[in-house]
Structure formats: C-alpha cells, structure tokens
C-alpha atoms as a PDB file:
ATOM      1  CA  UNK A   1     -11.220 -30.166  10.711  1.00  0.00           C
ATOM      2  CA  UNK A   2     -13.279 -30.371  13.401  1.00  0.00           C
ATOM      3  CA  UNK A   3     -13.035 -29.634  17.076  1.00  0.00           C
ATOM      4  CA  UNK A   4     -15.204 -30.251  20.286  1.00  0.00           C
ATOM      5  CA  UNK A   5     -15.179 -28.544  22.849  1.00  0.00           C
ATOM      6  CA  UNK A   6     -16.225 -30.062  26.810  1.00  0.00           C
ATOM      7  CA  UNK A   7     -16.779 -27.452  29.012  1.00  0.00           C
ATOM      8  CA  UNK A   8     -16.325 -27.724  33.060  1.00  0.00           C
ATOM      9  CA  UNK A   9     -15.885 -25.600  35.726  1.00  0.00           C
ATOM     10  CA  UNK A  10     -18.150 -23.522  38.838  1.00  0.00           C
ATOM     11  CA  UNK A  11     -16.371 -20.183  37.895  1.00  0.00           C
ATOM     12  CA  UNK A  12     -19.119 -17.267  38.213  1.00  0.00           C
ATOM     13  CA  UNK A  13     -18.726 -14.669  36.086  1.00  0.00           C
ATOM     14  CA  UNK A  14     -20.430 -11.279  34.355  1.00  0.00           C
ATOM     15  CA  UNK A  15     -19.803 -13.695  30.585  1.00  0.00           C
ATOM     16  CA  UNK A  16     -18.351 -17.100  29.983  1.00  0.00           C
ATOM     17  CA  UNK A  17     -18.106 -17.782  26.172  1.00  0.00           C
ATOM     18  CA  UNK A  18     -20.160 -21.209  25.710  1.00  0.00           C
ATOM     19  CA  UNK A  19     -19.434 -24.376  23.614  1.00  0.00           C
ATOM     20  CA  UNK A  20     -20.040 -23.064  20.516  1.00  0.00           C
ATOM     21  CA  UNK A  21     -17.827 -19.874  20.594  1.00  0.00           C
ATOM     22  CA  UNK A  22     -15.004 -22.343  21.866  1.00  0.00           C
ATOM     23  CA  UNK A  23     -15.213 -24.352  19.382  1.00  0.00           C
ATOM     24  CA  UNK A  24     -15.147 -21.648  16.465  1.00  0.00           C
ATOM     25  CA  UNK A  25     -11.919 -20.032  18.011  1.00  0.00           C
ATOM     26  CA  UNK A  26     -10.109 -23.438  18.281  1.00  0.00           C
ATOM     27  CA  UNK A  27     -11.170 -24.642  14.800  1.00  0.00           C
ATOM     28  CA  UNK A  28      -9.792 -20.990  13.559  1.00  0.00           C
ATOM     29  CA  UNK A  29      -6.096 -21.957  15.568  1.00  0.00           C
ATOM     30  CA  UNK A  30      -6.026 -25.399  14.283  1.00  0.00           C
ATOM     31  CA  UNK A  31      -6.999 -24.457  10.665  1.00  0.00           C
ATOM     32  CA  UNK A  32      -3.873 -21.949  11.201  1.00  0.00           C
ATOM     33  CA  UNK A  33      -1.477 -24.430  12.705  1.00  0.00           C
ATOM     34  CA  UNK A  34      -2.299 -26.762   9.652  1.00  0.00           C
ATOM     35  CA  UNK A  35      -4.089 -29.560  12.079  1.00  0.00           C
ATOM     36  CA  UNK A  36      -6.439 -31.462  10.209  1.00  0.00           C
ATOM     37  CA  UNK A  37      -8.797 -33.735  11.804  1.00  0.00           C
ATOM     38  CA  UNK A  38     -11.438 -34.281  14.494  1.00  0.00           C
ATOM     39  CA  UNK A  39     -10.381 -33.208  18.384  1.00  0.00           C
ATOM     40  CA  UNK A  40     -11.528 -32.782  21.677  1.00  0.00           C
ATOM     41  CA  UNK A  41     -10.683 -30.082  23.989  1.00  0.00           C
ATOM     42  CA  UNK A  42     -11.409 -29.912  27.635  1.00  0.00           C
ATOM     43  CA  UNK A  43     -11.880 -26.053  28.379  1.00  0.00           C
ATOM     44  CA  UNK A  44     -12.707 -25.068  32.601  1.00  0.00           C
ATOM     45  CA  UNK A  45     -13.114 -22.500  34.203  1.00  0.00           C
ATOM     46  CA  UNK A  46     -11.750 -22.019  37.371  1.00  0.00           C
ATOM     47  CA  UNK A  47     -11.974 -19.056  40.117  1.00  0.00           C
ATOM     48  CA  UNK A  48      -8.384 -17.546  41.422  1.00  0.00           C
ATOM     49  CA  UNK A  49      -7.782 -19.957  43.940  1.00  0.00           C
ATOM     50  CA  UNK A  50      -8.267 -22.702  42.133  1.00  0.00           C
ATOM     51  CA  UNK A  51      -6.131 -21.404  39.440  1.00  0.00           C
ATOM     52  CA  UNK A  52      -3.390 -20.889  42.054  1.00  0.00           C
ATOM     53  CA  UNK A  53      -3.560 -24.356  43.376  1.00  0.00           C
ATOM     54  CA  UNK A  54      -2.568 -25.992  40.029  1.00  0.00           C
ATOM     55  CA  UNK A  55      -0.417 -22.985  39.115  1.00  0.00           C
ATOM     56  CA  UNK A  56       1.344 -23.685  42.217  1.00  0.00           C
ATOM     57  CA  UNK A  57       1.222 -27.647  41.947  1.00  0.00           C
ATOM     58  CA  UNK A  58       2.306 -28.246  38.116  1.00  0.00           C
ATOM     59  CA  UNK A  59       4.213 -25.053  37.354  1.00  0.00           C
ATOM     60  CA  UNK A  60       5.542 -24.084  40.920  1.00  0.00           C
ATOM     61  CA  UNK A  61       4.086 -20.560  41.056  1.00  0.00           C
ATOM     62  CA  UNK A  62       2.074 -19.323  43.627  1.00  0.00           C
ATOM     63  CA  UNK A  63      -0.004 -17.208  41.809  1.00  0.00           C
ATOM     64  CA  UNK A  64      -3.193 -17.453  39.707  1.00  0.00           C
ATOM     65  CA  UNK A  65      -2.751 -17.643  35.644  1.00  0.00           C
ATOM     66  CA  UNK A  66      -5.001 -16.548  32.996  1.00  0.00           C
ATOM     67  CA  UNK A  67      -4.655 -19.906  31.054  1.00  0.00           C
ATOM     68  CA  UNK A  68      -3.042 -23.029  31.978  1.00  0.00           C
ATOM     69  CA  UNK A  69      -2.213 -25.890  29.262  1.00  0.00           C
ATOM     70  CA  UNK A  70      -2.062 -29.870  29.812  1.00  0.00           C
ATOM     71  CA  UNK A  71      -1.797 -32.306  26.575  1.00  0.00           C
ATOM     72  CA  UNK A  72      -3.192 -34.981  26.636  1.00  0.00           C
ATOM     73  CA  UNK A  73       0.087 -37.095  25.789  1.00  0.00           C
ATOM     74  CA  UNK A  74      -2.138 -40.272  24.210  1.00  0.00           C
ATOM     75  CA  UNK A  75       0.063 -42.482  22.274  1.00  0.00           C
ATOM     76  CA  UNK A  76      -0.134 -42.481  18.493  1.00  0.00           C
ATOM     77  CA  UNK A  77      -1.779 -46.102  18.381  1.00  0.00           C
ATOM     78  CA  UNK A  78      -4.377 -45.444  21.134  1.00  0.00           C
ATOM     79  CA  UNK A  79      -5.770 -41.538  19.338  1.00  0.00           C
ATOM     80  CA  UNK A  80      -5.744 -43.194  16.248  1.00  0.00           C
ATOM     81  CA  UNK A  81      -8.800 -45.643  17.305  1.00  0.00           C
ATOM     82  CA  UNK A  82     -10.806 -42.378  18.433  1.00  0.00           C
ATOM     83  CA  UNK A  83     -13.193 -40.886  16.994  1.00  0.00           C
ATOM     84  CA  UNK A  84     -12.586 -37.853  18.252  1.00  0.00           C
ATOM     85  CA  UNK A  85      -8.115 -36.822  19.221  1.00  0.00           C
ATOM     86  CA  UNK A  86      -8.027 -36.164  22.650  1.00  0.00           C
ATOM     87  CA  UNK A  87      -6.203 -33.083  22.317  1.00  0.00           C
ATOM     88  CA  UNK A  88      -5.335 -31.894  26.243  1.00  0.00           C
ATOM     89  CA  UNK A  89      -7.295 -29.785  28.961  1.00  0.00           C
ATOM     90  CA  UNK A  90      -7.324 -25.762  29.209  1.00  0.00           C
ATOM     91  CA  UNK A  91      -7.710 -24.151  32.686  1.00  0.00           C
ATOM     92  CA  UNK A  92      -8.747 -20.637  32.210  1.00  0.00           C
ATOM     93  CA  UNK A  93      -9.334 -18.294  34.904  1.00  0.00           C
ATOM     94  CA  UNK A  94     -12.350 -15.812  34.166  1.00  0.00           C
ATOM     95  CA  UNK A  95     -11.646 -13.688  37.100  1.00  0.00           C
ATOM     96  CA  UNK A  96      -8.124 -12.802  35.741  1.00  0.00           C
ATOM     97  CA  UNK A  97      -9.136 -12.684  32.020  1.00  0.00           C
ATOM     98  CA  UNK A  98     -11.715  -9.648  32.839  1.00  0.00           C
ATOM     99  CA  UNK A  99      -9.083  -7.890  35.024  1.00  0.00           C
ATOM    100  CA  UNK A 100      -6.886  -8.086  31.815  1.00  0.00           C
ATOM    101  CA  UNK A 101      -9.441  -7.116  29.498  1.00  0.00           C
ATOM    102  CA  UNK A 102     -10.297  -4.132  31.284  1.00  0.00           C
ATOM    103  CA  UNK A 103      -6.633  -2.935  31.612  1.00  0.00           C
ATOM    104  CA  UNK A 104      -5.627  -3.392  28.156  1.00  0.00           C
ATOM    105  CA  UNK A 105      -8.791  -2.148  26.878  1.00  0.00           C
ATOM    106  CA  UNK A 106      -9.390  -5.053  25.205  1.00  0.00           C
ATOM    107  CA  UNK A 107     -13.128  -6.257  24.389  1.00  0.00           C
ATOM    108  CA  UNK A 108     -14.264  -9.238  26.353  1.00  0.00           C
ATOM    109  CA  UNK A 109     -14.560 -12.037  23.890  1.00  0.00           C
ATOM    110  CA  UNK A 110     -11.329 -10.584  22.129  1.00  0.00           C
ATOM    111  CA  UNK A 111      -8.750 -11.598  25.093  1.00  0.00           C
ATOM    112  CA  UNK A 112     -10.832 -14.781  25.626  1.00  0.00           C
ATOM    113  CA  UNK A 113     -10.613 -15.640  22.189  1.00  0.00           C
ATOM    114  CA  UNK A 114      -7.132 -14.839  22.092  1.00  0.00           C
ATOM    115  CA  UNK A 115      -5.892 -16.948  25.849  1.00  0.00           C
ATOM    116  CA  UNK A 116      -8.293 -20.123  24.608  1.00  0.00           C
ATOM    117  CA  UNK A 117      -6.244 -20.092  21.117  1.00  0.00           C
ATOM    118  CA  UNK A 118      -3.111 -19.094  23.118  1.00  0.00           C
ATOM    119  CA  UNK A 119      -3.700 -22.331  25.158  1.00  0.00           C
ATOM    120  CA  UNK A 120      -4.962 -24.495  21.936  1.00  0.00           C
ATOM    121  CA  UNK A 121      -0.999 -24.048  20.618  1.00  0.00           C
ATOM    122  CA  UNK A 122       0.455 -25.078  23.803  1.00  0.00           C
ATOM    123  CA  UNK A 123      -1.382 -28.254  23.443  1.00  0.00           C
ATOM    124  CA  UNK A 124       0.071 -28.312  19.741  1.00  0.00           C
ATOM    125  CA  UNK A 125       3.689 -28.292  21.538  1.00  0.00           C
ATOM    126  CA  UNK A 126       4.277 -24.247  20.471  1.00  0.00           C
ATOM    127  CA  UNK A 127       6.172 -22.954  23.321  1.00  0.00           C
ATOM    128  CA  UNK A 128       6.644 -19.272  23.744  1.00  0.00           C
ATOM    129  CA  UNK A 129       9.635 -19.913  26.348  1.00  0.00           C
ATOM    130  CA  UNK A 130      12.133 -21.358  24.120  1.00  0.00           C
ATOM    131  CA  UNK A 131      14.045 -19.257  21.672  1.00  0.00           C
ATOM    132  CA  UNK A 132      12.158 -18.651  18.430  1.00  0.00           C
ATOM    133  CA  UNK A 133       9.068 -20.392  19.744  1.00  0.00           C
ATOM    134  CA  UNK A 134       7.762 -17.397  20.817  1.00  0.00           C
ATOM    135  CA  UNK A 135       7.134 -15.423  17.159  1.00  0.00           C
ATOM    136  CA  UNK A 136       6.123 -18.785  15.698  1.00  0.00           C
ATOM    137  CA  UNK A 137       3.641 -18.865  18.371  1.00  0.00           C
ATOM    138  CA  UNK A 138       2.581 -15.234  18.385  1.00  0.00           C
ATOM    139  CA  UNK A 139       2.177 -15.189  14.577  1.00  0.00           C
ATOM    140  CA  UNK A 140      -0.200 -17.910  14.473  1.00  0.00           C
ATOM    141  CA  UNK A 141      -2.173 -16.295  17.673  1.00  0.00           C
ATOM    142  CA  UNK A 142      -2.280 -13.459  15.193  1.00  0.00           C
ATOM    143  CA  UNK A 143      -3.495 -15.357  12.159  1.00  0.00           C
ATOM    144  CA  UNK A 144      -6.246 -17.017  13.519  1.00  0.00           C
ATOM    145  CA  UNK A 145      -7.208 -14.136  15.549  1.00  0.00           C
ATOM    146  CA  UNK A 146      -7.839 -12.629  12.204  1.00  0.00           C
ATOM    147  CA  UNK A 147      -9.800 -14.918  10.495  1.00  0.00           C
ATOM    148  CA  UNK A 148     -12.076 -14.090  13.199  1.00  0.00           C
ATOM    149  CA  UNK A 149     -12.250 -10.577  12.653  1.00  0.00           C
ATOM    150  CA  UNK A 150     -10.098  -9.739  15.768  1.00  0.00           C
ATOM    151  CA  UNK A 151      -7.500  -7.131  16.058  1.00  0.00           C
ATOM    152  CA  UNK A 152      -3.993  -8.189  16.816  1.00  0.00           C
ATOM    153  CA  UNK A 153      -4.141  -8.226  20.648  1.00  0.00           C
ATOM    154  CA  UNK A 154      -0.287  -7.744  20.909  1.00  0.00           C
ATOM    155  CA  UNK A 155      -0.625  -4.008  18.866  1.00  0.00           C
ATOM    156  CA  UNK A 156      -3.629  -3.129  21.612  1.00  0.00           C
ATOM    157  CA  UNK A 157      -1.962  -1.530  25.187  1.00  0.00           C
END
C-alpha cells in the first residue's frame, strides 16, 4: 500500500509534521485497517476560526475541533481509473492539537499521529458514534499507533 499525502493550509505553529511523517502514520492505519492500494489524502491545517467555521457549517457546532473528516465519496467506476484513490480531506487544527498535547501530557507528534490516523478511519467509514463502532475504531487507532512505536494514547491522562 501506498499513500500520499497533499498538504494545505496557513496555520502557524511552534511544529507541523510535514509530508513525509503524514504519510508514514496513514500507511501504518491503512496497513491496520487491511486497505491495500495506492491513496491520496488531503491533510490542512487550519487556525481556530477556521476550524469553527466548518465545524459550525458541516457538523452544526460552534466550536473549533481537533480533526475534522470529509470522504471523498468517488464512485467505484470513476477511483478505479486513478492512479492514485482519492481517499477524502482531513482538517486538523494545530492550535487545538498543542493545547491537548500539553494537557494530557502527551508528546507532540504522538497526539498528531494519533488525530491524523483518528481522521484516516473516518474516511474508511469507522464511526466512533454508533454502537460498537467506537472499540473497532479505538483498537485499530491503537494498533497502528503501535507499529509506530507510540504508546496507547487512550491509557495516557
């Protein structure tokens, strides 16, 4: 499998994990979610306001979110001519995701790793709100988490 990973976004922040490190995380959840092939993955970064404007326009929330997911929904016939499955868009907020960070005590690149994968598995239809989804979803956050050599982020408070 391989994964690419298009970066966007005028965010400023202390550390923004690049193209590469992207990539690396999403190839480790889509080796644990069994996905096999070649993908694309928008990834910006947005600052809180931003984040709250799409919060609030496709969720209905008026607050800023650490990630936000959007698949990309092509039809079967269409991804099968690409080189490369458009996979959906990640909106990650860097602002919130060093607040967290900090008050879990949580390295950096840990919690980032942990919301891009988070947000990978949306866009693989896992779904943390509906009943079961939510240990199916965590386990697999945990699994590829540790092929990477990061702790489980859900035993860290």
């Amino acid at each position: 499998m391989n994964a690419k990973v298009e970066l966007s976004g005028d965010a400023i922040a202390d550390w923004l994990p690049d193209e590469s490190l992207c990539e690396t995380w999403i190839n480790a959840a889509l080796a644990c979610a069994d996905k096999h092939g070649h993908y694309v993955v928008s990834v910006r970064f947005v600052d809180e306001s931003e984040s709250t404007a799409i919060n609030n326009q496709y969720r209905g929330k008026n607050s800023a979110s650490n990630v936000l997911s959007f698949p990309a929904n092509i039809p079967g016939n269409i991804s099968s001519l690409l080189e490369f499955e458009p996979l959906g868009d990640i909106v990650l907020c860097p602002e919130i995701v060093a607040e967290e960070a900090d008050s879990q005590d949580k390295s950096l690149a840990s919690h980032w790793a942990h919301l891009l994968i988070h947000g990978l598995l949306h866009l693989l239809a896992y779904d943390h709100q509906h009943r079961g989804g939510g240990e199916v979803m965590e386990a697999l956050e945990i699994k590829a988490l540790e092929r990477l050599g990061i702790p489980n982020p859900y035993l860290v408070v």
